[in-house]
N, C-alpha and C. Protein backbone atom coordinates (compact mmCIF):
# COMPACT_ATOMS: atom_id res chain seq x y z
N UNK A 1 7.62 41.59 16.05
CA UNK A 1 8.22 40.30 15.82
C UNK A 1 7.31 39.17 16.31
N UNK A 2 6.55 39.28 17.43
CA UNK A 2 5.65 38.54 17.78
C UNK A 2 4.38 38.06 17.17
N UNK A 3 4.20 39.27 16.57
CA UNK A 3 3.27 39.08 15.28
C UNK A 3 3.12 38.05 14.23
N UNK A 4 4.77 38.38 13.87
CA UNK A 4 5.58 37.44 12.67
C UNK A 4 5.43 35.82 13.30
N UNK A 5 5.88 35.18 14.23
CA UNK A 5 5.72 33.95 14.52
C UNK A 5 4.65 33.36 14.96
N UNK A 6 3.28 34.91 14.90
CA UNK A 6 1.61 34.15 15.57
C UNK A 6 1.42 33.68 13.97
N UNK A 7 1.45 34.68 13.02
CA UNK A 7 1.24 34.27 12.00
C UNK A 7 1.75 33.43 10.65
N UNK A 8 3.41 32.85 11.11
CA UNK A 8 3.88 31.94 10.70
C UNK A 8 3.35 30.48 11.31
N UNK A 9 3.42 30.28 12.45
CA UNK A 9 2.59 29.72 13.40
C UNK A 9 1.35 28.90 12.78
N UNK A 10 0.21 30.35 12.49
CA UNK A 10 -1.14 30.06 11.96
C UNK A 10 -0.71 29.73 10.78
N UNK A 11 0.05 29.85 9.47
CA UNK A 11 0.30 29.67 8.53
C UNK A 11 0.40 28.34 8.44
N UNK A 12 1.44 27.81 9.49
CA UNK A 12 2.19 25.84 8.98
C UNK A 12 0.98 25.06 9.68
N UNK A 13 0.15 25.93 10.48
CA UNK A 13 -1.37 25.08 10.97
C UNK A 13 -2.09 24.25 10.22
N UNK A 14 -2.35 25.73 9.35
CA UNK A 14 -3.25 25.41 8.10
C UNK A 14 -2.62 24.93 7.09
N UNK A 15 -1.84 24.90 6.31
CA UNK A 15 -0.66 23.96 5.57
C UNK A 15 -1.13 22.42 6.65
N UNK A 16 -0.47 22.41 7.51
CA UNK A 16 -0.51 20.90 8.01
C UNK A 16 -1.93 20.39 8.26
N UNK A 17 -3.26 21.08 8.38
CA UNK A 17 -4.62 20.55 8.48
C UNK A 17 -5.13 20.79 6.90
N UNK A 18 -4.82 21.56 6.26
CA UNK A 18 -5.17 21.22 4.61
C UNK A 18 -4.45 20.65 4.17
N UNK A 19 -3.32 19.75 4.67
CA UNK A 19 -2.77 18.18 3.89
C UNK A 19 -3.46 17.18 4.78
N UNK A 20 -3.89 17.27 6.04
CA UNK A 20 -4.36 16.04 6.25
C UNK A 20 -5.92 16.02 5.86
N UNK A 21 -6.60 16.93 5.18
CA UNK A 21 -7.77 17.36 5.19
C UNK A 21 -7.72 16.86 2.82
N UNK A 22 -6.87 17.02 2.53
CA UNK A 22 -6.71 16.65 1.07
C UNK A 22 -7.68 15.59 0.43
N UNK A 23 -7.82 14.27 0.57
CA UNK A 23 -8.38 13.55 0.50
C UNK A 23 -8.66 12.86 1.65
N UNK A 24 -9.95 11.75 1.28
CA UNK A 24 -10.46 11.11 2.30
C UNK A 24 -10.57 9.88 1.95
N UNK A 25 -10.81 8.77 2.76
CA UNK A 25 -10.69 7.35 2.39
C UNK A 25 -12.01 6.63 2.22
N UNK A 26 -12.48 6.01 1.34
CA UNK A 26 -13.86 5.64 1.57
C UNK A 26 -13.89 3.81 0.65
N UNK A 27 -14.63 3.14 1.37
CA UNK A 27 -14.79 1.79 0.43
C UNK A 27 -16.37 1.55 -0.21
N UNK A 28 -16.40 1.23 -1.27
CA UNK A 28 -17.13 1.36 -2.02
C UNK A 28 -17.52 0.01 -2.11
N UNK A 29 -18.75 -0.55 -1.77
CA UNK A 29 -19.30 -1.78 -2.11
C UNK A 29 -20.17 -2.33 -3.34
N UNK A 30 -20.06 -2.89 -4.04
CA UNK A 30 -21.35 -2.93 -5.22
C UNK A 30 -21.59 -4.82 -5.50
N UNK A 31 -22.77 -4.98 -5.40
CA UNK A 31 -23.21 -6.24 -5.52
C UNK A 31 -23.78 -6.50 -7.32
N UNK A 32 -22.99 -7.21 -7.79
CA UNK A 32 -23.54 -7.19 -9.56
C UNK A 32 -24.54 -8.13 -9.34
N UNK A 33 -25.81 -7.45 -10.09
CA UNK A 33 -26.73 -8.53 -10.20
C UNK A 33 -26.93 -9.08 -11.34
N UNK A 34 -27.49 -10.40 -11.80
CA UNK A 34 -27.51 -11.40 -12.49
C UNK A 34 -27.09 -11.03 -13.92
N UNK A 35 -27.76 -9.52 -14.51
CA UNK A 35 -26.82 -8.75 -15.71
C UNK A 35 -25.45 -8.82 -15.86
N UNK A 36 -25.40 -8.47 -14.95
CA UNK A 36 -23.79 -8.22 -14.40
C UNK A 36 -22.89 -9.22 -14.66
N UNK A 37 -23.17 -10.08 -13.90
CA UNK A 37 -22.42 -11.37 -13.74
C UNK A 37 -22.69 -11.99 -15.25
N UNK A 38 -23.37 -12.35 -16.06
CA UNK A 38 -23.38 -12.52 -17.54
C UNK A 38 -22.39 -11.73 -18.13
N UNK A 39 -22.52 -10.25 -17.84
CA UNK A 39 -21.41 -10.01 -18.69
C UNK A 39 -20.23 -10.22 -18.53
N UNK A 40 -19.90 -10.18 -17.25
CA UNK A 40 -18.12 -10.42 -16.59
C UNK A 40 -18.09 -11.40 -17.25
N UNK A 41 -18.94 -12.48 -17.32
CA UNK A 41 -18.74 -14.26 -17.62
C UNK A 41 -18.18 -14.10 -18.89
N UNK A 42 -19.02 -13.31 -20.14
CA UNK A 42 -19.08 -13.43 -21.18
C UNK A 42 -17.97 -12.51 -21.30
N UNK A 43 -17.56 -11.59 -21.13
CA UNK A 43 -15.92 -10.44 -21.09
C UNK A 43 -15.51 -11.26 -20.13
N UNK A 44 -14.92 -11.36 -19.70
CA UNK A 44 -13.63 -11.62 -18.14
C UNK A 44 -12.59 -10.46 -18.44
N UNK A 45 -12.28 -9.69 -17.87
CA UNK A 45 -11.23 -8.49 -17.46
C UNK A 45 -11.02 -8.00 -16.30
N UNK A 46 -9.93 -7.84 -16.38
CA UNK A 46 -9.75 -7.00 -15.01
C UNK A 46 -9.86 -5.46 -15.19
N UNK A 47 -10.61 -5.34 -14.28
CA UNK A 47 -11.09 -3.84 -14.48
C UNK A 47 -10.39 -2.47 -13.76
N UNK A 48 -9.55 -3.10 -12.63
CA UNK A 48 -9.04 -2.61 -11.89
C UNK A 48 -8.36 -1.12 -12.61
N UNK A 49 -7.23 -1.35 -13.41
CA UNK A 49 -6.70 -0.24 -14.04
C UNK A 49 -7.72 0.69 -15.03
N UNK A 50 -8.85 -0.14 -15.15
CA UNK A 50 -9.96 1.01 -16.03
C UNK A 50 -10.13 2.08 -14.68
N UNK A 51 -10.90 1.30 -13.51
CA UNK A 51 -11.14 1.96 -12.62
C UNK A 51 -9.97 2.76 -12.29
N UNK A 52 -9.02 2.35 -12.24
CA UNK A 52 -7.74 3.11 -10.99
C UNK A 52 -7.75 4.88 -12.34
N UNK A 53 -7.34 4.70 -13.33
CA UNK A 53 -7.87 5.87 -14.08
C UNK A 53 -8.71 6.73 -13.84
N UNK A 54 -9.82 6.44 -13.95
CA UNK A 54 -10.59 6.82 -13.99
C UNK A 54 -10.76 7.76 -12.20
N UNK A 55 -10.11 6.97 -11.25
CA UNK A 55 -10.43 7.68 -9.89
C UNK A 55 -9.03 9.07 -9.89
N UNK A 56 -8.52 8.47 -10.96
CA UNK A 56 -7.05 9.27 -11.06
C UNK A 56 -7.32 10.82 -11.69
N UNK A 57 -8.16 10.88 -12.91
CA UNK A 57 -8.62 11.62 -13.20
C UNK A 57 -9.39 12.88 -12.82
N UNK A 58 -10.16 12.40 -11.55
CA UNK A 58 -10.63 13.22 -10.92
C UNK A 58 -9.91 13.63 -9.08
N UNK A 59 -8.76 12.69 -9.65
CA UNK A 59 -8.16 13.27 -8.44
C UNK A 59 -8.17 12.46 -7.04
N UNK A 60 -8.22 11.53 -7.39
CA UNK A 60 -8.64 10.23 -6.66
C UNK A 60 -7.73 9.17 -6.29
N UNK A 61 -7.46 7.94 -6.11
CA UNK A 61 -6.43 6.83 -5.85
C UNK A 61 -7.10 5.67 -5.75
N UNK A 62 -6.46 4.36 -6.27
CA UNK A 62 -6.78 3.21 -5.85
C UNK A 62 -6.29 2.76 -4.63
N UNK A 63 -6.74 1.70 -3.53
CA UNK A 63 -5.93 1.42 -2.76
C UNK A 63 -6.08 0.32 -2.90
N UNK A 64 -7.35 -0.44 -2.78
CA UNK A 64 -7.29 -1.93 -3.00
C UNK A 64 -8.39 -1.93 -4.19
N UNK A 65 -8.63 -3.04 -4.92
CA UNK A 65 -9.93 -3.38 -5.82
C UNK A 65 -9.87 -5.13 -5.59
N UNK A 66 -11.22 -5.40 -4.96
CA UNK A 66 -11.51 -7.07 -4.80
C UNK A 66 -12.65 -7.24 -5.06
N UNK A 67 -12.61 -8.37 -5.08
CA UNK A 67 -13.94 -9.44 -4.86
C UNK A 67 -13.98 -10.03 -3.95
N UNK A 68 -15.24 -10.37 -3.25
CA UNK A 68 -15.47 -10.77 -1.99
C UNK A 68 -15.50 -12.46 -2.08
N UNK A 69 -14.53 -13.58 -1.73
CA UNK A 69 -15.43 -14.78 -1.62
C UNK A 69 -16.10 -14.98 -1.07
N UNK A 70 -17.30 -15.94 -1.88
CA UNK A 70 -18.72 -16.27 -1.27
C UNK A 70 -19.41 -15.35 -1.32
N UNK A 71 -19.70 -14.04 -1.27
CA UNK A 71 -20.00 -13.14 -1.32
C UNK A 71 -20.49 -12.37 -3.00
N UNK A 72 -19.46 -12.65 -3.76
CA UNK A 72 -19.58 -12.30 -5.29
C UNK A 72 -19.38 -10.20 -5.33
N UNK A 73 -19.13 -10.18 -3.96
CA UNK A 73 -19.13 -8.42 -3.92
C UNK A 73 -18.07 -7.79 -4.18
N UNK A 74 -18.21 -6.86 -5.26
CA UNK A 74 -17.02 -5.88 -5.54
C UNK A 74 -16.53 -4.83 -4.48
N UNK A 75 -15.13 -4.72 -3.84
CA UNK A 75 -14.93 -3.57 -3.29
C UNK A 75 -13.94 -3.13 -3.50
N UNK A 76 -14.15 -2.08 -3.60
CA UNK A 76 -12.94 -0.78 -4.14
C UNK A 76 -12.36 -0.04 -2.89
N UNK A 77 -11.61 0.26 -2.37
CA UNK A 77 -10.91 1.05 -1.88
C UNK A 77 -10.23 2.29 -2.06
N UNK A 78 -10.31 3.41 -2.18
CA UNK A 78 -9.95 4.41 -2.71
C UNK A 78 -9.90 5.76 -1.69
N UNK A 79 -8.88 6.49 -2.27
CA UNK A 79 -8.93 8.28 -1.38
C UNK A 79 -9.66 8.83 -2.88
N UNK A 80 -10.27 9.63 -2.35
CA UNK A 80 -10.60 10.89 -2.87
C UNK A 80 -10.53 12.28 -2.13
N UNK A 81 -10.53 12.72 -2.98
CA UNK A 81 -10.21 14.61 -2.67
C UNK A 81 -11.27 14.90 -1.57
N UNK A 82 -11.10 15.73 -0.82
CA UNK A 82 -12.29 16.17 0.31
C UNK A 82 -13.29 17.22 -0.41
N UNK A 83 -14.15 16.83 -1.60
CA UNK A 83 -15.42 17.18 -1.76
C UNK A 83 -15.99 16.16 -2.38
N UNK A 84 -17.41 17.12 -0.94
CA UNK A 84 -18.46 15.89 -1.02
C UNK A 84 -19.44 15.69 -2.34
N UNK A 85 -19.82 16.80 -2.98
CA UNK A 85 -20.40 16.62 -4.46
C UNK A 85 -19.49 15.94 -5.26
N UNK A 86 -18.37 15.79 -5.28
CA UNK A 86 -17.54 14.84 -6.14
C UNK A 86 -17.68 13.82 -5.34
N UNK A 87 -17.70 13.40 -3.91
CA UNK A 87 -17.82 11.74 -3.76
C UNK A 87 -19.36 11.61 -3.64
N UNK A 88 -20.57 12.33 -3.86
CA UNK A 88 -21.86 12.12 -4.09
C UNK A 88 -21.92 11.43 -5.77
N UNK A 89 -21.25 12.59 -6.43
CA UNK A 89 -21.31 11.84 -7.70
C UNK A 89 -20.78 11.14 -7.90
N UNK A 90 -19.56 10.66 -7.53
CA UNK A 90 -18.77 9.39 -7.71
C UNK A 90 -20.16 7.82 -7.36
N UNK A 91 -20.50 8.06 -6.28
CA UNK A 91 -21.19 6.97 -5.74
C UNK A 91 -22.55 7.18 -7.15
N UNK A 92 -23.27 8.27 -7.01
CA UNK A 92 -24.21 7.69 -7.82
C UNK A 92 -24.44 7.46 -9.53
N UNK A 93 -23.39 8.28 -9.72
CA UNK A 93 -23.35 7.70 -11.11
C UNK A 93 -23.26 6.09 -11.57
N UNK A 94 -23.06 5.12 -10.59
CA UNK A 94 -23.11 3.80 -10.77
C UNK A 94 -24.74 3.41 -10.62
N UNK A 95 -25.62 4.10 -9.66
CA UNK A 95 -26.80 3.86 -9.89
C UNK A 95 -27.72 3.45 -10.89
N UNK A 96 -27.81 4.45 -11.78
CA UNK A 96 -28.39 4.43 -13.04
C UNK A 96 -28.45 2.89 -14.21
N UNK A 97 -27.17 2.80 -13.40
CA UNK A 97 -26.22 1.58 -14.40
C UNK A 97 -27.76 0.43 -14.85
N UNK A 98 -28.36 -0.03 -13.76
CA UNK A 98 -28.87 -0.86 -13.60
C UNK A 98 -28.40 -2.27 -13.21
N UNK A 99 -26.60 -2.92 -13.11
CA UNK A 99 -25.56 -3.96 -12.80
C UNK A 99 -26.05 -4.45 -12.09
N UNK A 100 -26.19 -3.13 -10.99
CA UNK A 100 -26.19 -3.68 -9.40
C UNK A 100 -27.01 -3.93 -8.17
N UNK A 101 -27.58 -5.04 -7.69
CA UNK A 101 -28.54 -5.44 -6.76
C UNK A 101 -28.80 -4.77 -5.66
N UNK A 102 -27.01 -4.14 -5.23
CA UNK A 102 -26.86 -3.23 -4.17
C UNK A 102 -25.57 -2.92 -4.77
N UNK A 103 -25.67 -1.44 -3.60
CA UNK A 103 -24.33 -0.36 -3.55
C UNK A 103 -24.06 0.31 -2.40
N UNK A 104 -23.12 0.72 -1.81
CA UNK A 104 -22.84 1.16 -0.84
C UNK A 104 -21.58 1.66 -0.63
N UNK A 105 -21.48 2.62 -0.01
CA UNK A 105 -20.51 3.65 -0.07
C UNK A 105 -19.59 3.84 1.74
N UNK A 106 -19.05 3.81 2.56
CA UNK A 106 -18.60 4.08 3.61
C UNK A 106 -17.51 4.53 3.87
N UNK A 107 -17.40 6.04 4.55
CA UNK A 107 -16.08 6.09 4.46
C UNK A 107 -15.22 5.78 5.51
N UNK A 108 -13.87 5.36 5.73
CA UNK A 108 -12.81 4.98 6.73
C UNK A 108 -12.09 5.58 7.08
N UNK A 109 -11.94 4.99 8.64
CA UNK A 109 -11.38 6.13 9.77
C UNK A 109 -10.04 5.25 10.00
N UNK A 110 -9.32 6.14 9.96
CA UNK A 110 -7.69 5.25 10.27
C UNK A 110 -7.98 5.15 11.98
N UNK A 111 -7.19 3.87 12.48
CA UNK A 111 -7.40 3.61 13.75
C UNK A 111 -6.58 4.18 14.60
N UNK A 112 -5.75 5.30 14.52
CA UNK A 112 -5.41 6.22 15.59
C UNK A 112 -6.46 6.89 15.62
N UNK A 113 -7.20 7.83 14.51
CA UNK A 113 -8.44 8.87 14.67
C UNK A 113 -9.50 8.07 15.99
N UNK A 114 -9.81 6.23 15.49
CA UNK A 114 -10.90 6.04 16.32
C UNK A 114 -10.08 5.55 17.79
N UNK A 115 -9.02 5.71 17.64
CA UNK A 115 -8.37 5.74 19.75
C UNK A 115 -8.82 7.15 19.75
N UNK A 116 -8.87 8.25 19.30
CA UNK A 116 -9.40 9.23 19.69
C UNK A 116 -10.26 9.86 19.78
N UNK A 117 -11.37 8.93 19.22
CA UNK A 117 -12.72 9.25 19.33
C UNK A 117 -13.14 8.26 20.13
N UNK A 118 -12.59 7.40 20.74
CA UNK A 118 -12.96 6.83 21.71
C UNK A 118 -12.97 7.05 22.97
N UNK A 119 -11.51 8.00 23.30
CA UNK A 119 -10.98 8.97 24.60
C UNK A 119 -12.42 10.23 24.26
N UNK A 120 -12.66 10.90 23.08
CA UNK A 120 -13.49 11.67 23.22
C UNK A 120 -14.82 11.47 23.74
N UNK A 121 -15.27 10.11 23.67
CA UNK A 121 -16.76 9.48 23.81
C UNK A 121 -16.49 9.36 25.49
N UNK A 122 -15.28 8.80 26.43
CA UNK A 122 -15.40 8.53 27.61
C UNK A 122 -15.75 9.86 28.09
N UNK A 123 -15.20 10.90 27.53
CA UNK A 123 -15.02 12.28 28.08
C UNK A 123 -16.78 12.61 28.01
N UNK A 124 -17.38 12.82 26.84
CA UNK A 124 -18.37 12.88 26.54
C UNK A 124 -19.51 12.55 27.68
N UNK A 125 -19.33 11.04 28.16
CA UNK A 125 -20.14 10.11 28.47
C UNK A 125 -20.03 11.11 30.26
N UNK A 126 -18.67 11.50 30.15
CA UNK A 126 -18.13 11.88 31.86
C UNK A 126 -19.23 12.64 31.86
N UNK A 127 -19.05 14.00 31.13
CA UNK A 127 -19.58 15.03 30.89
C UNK A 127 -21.36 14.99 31.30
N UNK A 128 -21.89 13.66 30.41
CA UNK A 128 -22.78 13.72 30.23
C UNK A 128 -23.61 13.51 31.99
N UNK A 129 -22.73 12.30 32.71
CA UNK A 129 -23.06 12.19 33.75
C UNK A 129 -22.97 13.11 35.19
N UNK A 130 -22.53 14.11 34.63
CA UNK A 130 -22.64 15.33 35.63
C UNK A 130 -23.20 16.20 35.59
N UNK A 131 -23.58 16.42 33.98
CA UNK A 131 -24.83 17.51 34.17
C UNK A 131 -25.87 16.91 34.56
N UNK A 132 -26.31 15.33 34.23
CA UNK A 132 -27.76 14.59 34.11
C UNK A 132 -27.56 13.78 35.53
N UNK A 133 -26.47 13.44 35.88
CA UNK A 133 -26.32 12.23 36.64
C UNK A 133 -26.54 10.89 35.78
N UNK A 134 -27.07 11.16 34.88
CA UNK A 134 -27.45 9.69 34.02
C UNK A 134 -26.35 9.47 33.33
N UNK A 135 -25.69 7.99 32.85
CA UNK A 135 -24.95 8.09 31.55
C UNK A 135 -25.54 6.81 30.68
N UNK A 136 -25.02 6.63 29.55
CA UNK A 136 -25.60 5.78 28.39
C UNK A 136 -26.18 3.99 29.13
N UNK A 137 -25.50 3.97 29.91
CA UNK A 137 -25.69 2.75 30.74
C UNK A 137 -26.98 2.48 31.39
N UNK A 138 -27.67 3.99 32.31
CA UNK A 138 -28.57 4.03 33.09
C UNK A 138 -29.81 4.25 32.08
N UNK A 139 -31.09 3.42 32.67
CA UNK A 139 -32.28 3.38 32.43
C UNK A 139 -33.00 4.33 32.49
């Protein structure tokens, strides 16, 4: 019987770390260069629902889609699925395009994860100063 609840146990583990493990959050930056901006001028659309499709398709989500004022920078907000050859290709298939001046890709950490990678870094830093005596501070 003990058996039965190590391995029901291990079972709702992995269930509950392969749903939080499902997708991942990442914002996507892209700067249109002077091409670019001719064509938006000359089309005007909102592109948003082309895009939100399209991330849907592969399994993906919109969360936000803007433009930056002053800036002129597109950013997308989106989850995608947790593989990385699908968010490699996601990012570079815009490359090729030629649009864009710049691009950039980063992904986001919800701010409970970074209170806890912050408790992990003090620990770290403890750590570090007792094997070395040194920590990030000292010269």
């Amino acid at each position: 019987m003990k058996k039965v609840y190590i391995l029901f146990a291990a079972f709702l583990i992995s269930i509950t770390y392969g749903q939080a493990q499902e997708t991942r959050t990442f914002m996507f930056v892209g700067e249109p260069n002077t091409a670019a901006w001719k064509f938006l001028m000359e089309n005007p659309q909102d592109r948003k629902e082309t895009v939100a499709q399209s991330f849907k398709d592969i399994g993906g989500k919109i969360i936000g889609y803007y433009f930056g004022l002053g800036d002129g920078k597109n950013y997308i907000i989106c989850e995608l699925p947790n593989d990385n050859e699908l968010i490699q290709a996601v990012y570079l298939m815009r490359l090729p395009s030629g649009l864009l001046a710049s691009y950039q890709i980063t992904e986001l950490m919800p701010s409970d994860q970074m209170i806890k990678a912050l408790e992990k870094s003090k620990e770290l830093i403890k750590k570090e100063k007792q094997t070395s005596g040194r920590g990030p501070d000292d010269n």
